[in-house]
Protein backbone atom coordinates (compact mmCIF):
# COMPACT_ATOMS: atom_id res chain seq x y z
CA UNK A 1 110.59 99.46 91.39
CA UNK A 2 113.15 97.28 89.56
CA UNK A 3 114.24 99.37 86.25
CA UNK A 4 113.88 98.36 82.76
CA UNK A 5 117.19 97.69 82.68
CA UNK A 6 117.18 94.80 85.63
CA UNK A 7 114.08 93.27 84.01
CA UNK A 8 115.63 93.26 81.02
CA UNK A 9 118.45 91.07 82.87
CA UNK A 10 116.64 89.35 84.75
CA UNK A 11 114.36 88.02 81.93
CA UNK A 12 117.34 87.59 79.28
CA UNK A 13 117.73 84.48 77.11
CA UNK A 14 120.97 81.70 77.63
CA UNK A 15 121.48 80.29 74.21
CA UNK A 16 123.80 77.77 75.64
CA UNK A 17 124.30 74.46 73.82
CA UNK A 18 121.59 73.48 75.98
CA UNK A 19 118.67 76.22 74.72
CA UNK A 20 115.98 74.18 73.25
CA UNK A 21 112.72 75.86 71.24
CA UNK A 22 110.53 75.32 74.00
CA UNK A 23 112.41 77.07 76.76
CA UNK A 24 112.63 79.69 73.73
CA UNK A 25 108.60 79.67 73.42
CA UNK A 26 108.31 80.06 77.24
CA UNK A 27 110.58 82.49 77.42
CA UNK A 28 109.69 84.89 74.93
CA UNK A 29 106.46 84.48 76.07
CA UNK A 30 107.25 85.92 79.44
CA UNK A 31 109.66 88.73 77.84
CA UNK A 32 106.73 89.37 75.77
CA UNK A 33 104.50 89.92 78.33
CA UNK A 34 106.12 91.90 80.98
CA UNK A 35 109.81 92.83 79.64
CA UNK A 36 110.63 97.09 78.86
CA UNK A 37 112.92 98.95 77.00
CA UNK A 38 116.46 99.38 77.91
CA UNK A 39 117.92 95.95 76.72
CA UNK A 40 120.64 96.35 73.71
CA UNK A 41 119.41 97.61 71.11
CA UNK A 42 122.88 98.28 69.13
CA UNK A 43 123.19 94.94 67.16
CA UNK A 44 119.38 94.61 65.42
CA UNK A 45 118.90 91.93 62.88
CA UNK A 46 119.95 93.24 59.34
CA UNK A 47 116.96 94.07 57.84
CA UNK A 48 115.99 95.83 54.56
CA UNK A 49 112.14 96.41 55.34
CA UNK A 50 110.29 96.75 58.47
CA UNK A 51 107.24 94.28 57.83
CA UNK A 52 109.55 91.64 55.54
CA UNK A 53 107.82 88.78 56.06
CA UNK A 54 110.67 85.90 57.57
CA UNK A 55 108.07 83.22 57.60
CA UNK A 56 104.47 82.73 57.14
CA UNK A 57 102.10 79.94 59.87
CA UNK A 58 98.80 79.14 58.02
CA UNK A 59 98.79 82.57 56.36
CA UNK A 60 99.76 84.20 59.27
CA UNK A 61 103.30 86.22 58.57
CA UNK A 62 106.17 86.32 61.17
CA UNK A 63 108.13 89.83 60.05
CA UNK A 64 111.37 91.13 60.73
CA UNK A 65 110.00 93.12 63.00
CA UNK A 66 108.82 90.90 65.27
CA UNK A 67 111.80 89.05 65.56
CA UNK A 68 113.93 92.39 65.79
CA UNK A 69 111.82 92.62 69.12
CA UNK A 70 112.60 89.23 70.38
CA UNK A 71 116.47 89.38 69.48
CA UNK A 72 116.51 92.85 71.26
CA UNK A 73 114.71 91.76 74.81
CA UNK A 74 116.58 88.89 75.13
CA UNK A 75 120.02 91.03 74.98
CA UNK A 76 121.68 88.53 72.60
CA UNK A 77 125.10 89.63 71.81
CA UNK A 78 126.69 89.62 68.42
CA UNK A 79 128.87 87.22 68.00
CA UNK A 80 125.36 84.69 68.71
CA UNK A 81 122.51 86.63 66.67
CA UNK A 82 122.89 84.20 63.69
CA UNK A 83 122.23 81.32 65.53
CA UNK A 84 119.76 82.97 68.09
CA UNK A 85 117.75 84.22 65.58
CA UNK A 86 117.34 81.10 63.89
CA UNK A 87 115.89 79.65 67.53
CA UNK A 88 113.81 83.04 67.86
CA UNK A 89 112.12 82.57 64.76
CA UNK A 90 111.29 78.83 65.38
CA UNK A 91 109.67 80.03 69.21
CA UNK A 92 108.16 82.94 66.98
CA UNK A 93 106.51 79.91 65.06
CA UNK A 94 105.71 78.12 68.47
CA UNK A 95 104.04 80.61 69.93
CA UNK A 96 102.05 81.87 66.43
CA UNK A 97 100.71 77.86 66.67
CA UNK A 98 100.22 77.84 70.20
CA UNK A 99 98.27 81.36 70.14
CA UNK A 100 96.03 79.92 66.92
CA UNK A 101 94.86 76.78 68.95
CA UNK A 102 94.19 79.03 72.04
CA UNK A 103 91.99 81.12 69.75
CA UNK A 104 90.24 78.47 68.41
CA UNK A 105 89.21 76.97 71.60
CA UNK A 106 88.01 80.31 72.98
CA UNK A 107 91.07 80.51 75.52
CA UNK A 108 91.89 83.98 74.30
CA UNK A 109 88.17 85.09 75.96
CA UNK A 110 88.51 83.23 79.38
CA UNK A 111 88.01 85.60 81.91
CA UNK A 112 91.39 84.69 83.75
CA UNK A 113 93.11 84.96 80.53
CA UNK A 114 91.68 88.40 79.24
CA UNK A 115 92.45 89.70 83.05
CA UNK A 116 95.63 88.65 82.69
CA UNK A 117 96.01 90.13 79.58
CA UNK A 118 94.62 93.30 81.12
CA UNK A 119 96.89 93.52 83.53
CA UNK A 120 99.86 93.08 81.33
CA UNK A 121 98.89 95.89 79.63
CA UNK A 122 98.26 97.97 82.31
CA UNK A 123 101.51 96.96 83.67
CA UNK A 124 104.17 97.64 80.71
CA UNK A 125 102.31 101.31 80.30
CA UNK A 126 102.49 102.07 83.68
CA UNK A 127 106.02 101.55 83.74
CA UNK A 128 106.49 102.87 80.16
CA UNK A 129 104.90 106.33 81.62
CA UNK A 130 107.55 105.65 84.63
CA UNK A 131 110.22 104.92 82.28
CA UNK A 132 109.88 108.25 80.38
CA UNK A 133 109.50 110.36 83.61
CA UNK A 134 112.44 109.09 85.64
CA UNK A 135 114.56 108.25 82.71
CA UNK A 136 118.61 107.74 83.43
CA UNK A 137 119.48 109.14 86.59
CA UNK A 138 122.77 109.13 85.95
CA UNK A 139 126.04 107.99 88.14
CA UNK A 140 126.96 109.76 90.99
CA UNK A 141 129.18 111.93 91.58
CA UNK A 142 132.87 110.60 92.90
CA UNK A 143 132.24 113.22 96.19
CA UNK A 144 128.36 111.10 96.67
CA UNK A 145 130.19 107.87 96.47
CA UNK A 146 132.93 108.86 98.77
CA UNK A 147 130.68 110.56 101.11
CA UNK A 148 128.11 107.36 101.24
CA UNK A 149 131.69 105.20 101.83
CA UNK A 150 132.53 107.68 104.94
CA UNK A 151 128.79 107.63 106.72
CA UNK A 152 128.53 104.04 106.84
CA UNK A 153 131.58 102.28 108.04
CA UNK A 154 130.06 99.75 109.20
CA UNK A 155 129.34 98.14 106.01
CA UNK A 156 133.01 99.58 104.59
CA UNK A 157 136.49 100.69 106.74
CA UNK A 158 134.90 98.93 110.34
CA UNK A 159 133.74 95.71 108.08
CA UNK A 160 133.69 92.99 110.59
CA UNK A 161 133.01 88.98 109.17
CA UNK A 162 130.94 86.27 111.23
CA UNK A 163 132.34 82.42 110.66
CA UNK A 164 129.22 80.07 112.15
CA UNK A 165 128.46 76.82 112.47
CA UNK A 166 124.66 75.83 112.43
CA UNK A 167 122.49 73.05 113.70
CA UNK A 168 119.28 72.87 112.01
CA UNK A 169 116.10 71.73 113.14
CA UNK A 170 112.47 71.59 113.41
CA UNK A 171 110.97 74.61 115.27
CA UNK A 172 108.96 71.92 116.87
CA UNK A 173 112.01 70.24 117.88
CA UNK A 174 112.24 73.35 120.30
CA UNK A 175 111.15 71.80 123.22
CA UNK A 176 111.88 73.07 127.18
CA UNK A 177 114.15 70.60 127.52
CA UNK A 178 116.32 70.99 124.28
CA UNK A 179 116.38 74.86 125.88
CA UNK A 180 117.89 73.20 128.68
CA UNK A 181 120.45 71.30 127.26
CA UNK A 182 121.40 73.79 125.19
CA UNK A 183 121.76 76.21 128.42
CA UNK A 184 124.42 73.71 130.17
CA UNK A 185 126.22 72.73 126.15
CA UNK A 186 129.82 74.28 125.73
CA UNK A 187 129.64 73.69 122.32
CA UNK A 188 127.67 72.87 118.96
CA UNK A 189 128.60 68.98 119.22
CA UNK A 190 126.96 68.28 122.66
CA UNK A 191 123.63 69.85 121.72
CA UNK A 192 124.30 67.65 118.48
CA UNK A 193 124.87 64.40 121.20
CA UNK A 194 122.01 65.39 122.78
CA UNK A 195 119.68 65.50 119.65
CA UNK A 196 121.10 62.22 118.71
CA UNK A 197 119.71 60.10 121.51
CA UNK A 198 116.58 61.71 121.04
CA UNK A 199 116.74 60.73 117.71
CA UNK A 200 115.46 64.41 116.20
CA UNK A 201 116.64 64.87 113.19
CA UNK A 202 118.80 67.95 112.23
CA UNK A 203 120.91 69.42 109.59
CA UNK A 204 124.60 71.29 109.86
CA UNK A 205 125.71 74.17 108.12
CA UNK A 206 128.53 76.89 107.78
CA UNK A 207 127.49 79.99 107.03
CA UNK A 208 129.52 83.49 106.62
CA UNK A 209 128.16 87.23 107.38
CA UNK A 210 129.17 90.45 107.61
CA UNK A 211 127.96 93.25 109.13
CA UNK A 212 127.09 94.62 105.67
CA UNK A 213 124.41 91.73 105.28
CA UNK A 214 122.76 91.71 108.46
CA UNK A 215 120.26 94.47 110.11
CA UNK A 216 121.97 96.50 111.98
CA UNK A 217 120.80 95.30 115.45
CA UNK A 218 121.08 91.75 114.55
CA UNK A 219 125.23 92.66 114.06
CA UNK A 220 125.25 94.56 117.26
CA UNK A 221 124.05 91.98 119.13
CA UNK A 222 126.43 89.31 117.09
CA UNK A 223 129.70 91.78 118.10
CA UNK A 224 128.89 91.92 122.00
CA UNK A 225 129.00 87.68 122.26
CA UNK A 226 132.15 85.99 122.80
CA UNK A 227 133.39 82.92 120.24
CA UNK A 228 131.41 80.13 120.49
CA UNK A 229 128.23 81.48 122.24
CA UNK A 230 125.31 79.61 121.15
CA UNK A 231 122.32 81.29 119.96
CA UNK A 232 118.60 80.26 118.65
CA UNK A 233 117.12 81.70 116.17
CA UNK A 234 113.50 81.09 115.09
CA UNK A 235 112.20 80.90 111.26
CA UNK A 236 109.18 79.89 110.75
CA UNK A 237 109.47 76.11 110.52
CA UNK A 238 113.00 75.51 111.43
CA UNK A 239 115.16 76.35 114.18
CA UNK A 240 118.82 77.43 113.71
CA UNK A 241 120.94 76.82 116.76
CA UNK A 242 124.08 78.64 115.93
CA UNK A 243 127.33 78.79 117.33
CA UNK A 244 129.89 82.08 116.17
CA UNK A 245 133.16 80.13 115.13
CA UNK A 246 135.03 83.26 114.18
CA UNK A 247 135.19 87.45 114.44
CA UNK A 248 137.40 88.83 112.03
CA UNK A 249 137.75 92.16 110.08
CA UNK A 250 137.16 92.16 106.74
CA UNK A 251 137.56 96.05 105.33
CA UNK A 252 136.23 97.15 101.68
CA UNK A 253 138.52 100.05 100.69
CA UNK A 254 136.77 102.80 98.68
CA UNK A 255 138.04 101.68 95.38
CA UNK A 256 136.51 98.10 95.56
CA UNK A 257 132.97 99.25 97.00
CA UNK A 258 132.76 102.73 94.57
CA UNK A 259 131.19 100.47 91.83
CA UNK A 260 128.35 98.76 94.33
CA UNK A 261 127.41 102.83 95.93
CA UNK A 262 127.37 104.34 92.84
CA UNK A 263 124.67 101.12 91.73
CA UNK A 264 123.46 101.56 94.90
CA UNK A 265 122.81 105.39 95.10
CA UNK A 266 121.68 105.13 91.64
CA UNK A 267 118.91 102.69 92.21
CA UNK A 268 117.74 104.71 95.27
CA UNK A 269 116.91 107.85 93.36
CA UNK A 270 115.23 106.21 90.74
CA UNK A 271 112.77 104.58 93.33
CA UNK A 272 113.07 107.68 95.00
CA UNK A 273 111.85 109.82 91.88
CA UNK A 274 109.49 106.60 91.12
CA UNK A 275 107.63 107.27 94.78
CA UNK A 276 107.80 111.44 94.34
CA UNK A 277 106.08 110.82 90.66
CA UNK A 278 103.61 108.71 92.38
CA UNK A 279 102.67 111.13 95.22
CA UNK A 280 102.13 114.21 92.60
CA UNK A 281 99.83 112.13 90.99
CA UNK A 282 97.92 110.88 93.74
CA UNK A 283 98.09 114.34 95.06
CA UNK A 284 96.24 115.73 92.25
CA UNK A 285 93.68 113.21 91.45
CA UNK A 286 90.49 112.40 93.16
CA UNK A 287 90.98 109.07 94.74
CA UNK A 288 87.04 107.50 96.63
CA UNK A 289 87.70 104.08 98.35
CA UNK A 290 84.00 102.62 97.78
CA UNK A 291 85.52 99.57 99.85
CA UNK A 292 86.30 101.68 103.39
CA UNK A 293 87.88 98.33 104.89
CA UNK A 294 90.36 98.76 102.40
CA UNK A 295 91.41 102.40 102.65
CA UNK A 296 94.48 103.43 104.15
CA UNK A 297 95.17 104.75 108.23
CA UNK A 298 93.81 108.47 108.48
CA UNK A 299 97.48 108.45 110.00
CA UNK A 300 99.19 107.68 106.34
CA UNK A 301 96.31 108.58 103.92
CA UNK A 302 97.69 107.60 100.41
CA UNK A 303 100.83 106.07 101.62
CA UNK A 304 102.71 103.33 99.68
CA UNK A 305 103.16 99.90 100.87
CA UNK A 306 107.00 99.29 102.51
CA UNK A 307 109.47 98.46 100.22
CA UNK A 308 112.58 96.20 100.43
CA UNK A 309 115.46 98.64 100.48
CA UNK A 310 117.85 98.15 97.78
CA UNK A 311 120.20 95.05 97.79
CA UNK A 312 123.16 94.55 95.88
CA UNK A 313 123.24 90.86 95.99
CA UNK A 314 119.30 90.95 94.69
CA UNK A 315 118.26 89.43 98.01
CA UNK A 316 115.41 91.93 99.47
CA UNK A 317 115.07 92.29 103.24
CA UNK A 318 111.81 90.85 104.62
CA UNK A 319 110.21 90.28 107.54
CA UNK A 320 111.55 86.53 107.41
CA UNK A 321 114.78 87.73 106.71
CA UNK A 322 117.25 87.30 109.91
CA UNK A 323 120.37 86.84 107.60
CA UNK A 324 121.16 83.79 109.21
CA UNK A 325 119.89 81.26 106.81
CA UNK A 326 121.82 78.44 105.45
CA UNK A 327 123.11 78.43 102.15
CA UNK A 328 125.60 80.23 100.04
CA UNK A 329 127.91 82.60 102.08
CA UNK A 330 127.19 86.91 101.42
CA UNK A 331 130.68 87.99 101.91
CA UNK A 332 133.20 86.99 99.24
CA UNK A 333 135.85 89.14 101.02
CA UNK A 334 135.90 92.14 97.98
CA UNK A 335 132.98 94.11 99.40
CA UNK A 336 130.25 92.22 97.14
CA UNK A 337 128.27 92.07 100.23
CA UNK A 338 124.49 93.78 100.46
CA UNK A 339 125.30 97.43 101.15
CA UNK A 340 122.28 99.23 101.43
CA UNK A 341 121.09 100.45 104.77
CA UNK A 342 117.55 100.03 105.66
CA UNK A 343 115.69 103.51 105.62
CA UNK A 344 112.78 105.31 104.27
CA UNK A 345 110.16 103.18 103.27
CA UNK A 346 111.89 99.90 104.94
CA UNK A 347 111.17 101.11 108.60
CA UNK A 348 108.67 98.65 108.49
CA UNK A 349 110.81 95.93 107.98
CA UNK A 350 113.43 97.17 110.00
CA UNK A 351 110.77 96.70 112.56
CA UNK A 352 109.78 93.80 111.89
CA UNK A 353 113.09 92.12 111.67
CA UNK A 354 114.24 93.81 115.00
CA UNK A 355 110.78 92.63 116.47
CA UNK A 356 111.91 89.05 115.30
CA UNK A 357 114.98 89.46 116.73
CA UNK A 358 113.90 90.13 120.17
CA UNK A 359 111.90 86.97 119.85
CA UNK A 360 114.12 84.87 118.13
CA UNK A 361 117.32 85.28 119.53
CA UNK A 362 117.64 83.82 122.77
CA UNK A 363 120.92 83.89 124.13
CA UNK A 364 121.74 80.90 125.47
CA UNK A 365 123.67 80.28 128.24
């Protein structure tokens, strides 16, 4: 479960030069909706009365209050209330109009809309309740952070860094034959030739890993091929026929990663409270599955779907997940790398991805 504080984040308002009262209206719409408490609440609009009416749409008044609330979820800092406030209070106006008209044509009782409401509600006091119960952790201790650092090397001191090269293709473009080629290539650029005269077309990419971003079998298997090994791996629609350009060591000393375990550690307790609060109460309430084909195993009665484990860069581990895709490169060289080991409730995936793994990467020869 994300904390208050990371939706707050992840929901907050840019008032760049840019911000315009409709991205305002959609935004505090969603904030609204689905946004908690822990965003700043240090710097609140000067205000002499609570309900001081700021503004008033057909008789309808916009308060202080109200735009206290908005001012606070989106996390605006100081130096930019005046002006954000003045934008707030228009989207405040927006979304009073908007809300009228919606009322008027009966949108407010459309049975999508008042289940959506519904489940809104249900939503921000669920987590409210969760909130209150799991609270602030707190940071770990400097002997929790150092200890994490010294278990999992891997990821820290034995840091190792993947340069590869990628060809990118249909999955349908995986034919027998391109197997074949590939099997007798000596490098990237004749399996490019060779797609050429077939005319298939294909993408190239350079992508950088560590073996803090990939599963742990997925590295393993990585480390034991020499340089410029080409490999296949299989995701979903595409193909990535990758080549390893470089192995090189890329340490995080304890000082650089401290900041990213203590996160780290931090967010696992708090989902680790989250899951203990949510087993008591199960535990204790009476719990009738009128729909049996929906009821968990007898094996895991009452257990809770898998969850991503933690990631520091916010990208969860799934299923699809290989950590092989193109695009922007994981390691910047300081450690900022995805830290967390998969355990607990990710066995699943860890499963999943190693079970993808055995089918996807087929070492070419």
């Amino acid at each position: 479960m994300q904390s208050s504080h990371q939706n707050a984040r992840d929901l907050s308002l840019s008032f760049a030069p840019g911000f315009s009262p409709t991205r305002a209206v959609c935004a505090a719409l969603v904030v609204a909706s689905v946004a908690l408490a822990g965003c700043n609440r240090d710097t609140p609009v000067p205000e002499t009365k609570s309900g001081q009416a700021l503004a008033s749409v057909n008789g309808e008044e916009i308060t202080v209050l109200q735009l206290n609330e908005e001012v606070q979820r989106a996390g605006v800092p100081a130096a930019q209330q005046q002006t954000a406030s003045k934008q707030l209070l228009q989207a405040l106006i927006d979304r009073e109009l908007l809300e009228t008209e919606a009322a008027r044509e009966k949108l407010d009782r459309d049975p999508k809309v008042m289940q959506a409401i519904e489940r809104a509600r249900s939503l921000i006091i669920a987590q409210a309740y969760m909130q209150k119960r799991v609270g602030d952790v707190g940071r770990p201790t400097e002997a929790e952070i150092e200890d994490y650092f010294n278990k999992h090397p891997q990821f820290f001191a034995n840091r190792r860094q993947f340069s590869m090269n990628q060809l990118v293709l249909p999955a349908s473009a995986v034919t027998p034959e391109l197997r074949a080629a590939a099997d007798k290539a000596r490098s990237l650029e004749e399996v490019a030739a060779y797609l050429d005269t077939r005319k298939v077309a294909y993408g190239r990419a350079q992508v950088t890993r560590s073996t803090a971003d990939l599963k742990p079998e997925l590295a393993a298997k990585l480390l034991s091929m020499p340089k410029g090994q080409l490999f296949l791996v299989q995701e979903g629609q595409r193909a990535l026929l990758t080549s390893i350009d470089e192995v090189r060591d890329a340490p995080v000393s304890l000082a650089i990663a401290a900041p990213q375990i203590a996160q780290y550690l931090a967010n696992r307790k708090s989902k680790e409270l989250a899951q203990a609060e949510i087993q008591r109460l199960r535990a204790t309430a009476k719990i009738d599955y009128l729909n049996k084909d929906l009821a968990p195993d007898a094996a895991t009665p009452g257990a809770l779907p898998a969850a991503a484990p933690v990631s520091l860069t916010g990208m969860p581990a799934t299923a699809a997940h290989t950590g092989l895709e193109t695009g922007a490169t994981a390691g910047d060289g300081n450690g900022a790398g995805n830290i967390g080991p998969v355990t607990g409730a990710a066995e699943a995936d860890a499963r999943a991805d190693k079970a993808a793994l055995d089918r996807g990467v087929a070492g070419l020869k």
